[in-house]
PDB file of N, CA and C in Angstrom:
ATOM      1  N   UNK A   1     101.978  87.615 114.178  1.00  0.00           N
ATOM      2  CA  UNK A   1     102.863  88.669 113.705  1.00  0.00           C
ATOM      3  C   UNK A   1     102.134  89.495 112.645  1.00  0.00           C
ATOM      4  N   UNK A   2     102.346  90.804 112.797  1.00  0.00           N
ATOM      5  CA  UNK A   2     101.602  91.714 111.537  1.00  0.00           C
ATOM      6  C   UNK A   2     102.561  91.388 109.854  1.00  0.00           C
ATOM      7  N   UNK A   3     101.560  90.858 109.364  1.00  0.00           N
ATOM      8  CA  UNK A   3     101.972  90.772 107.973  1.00  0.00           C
ATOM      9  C   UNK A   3     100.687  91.017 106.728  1.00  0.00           C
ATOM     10  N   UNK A   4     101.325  91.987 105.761  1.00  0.00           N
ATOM     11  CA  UNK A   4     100.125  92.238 104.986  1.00  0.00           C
ATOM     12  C   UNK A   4     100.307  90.868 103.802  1.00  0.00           C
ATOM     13  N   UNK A   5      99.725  90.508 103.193  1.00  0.00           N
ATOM     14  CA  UNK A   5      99.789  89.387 102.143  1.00  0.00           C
ATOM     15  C   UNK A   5      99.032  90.187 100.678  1.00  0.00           C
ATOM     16  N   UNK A   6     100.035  90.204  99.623  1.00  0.00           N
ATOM     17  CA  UNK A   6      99.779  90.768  98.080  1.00  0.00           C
ATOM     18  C   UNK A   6      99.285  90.069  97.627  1.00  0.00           C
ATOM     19  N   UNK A   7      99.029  90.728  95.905  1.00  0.00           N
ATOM     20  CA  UNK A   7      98.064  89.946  95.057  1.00  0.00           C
ATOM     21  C   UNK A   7      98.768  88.873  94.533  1.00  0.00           C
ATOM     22  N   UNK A   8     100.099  88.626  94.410  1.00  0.00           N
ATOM     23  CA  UNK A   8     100.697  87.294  94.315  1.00  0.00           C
ATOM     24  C   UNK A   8     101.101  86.695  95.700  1.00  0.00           C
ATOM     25  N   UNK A   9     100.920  86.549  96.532  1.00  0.00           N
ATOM     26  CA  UNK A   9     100.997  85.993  97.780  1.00  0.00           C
ATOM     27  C   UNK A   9     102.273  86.445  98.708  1.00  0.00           C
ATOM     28  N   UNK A  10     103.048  88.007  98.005  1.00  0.00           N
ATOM     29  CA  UNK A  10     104.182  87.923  99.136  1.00  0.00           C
ATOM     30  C   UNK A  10     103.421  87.870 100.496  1.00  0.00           C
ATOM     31  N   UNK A  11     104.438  87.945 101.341  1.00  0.00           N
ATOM     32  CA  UNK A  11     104.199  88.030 102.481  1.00  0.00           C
ATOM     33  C   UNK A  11     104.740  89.185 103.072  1.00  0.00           C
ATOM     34  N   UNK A  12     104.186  90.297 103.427  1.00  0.00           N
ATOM     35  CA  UNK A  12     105.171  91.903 103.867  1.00  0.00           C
ATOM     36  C   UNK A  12     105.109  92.118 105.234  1.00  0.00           C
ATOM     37  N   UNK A  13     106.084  91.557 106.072  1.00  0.00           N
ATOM     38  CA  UNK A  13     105.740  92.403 107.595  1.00  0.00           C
ATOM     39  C   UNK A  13     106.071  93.740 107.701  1.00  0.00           C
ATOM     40  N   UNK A  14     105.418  94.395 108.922  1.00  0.00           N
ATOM     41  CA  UNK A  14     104.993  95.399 109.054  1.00  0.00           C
ATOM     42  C   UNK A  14     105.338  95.588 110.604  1.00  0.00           C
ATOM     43  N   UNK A  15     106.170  96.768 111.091  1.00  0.00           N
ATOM     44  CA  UNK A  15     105.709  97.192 112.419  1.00  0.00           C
ATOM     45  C   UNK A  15     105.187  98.849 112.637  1.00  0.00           C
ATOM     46  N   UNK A  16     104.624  99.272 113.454  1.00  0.00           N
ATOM     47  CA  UNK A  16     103.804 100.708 113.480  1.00  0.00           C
ATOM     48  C   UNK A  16     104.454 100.776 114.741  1.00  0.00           C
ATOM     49  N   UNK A  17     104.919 102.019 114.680  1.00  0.00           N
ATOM     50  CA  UNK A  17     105.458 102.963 116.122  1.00  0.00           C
ATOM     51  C   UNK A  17     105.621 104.397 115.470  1.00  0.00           C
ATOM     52  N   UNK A  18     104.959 105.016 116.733  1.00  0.00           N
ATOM     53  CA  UNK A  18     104.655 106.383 116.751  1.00  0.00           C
ATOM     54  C   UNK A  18     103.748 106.821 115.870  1.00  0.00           C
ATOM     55  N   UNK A  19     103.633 107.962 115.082  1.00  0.00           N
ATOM     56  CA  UNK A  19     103.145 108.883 114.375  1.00  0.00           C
ATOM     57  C   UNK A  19     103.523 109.508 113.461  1.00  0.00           C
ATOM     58  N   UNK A  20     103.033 109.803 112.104  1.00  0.00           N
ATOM     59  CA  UNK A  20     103.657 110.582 110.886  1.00  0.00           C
ATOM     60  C   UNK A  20     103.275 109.568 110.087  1.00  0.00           C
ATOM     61  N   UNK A  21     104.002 110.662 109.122  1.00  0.00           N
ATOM     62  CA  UNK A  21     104.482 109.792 107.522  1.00  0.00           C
ATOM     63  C   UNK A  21     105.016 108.437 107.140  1.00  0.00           C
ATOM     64  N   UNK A  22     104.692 107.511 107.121  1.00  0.00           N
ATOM     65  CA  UNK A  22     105.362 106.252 106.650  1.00  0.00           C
ATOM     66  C   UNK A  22     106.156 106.222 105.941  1.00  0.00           C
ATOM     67  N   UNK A  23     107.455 105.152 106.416  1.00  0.00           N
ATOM     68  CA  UNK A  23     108.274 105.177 105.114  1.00  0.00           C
ATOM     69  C   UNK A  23     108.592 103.558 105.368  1.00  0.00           C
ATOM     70  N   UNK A  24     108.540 103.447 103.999  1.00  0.00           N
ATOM     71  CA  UNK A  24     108.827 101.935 103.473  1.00  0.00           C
ATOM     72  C   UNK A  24     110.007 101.694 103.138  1.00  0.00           C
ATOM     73  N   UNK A  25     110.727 100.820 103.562  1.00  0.00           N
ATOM     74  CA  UNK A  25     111.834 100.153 103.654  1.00  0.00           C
ATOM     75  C   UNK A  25     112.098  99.491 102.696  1.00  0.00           C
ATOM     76  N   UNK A  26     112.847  99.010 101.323  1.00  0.00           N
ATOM     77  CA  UNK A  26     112.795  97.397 100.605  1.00  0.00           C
ATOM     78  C   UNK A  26     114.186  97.110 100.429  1.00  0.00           C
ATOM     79  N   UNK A  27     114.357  96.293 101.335  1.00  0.00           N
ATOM     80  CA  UNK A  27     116.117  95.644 101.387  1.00  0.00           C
ATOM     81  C   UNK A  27     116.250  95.093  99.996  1.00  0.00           C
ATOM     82  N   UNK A  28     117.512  95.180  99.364  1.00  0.00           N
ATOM     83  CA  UNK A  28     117.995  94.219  98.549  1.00  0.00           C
ATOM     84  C   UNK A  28     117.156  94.553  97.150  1.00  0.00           C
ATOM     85  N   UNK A  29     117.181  95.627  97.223  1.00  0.00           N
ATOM     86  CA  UNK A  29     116.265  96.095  95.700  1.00  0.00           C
ATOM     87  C   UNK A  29     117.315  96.497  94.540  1.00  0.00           C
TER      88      UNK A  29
END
């Protein structure tokens, strides 16, 4: 599974579809 891993060890999955600008999601913030 695509997951990036931070400098304290979260764990962030990730999915890529299509093209453009990224936008980041953070549930529960």
């Amino acid at each position: 599974m695509p997951y990036i891993t931070l400098e304290d060890q979260t764990r962030l999955y990730y999915e890529t579809h299509g093209s453009g600008t990224p936008i980041l999601f953070i549930h529960g913030v």
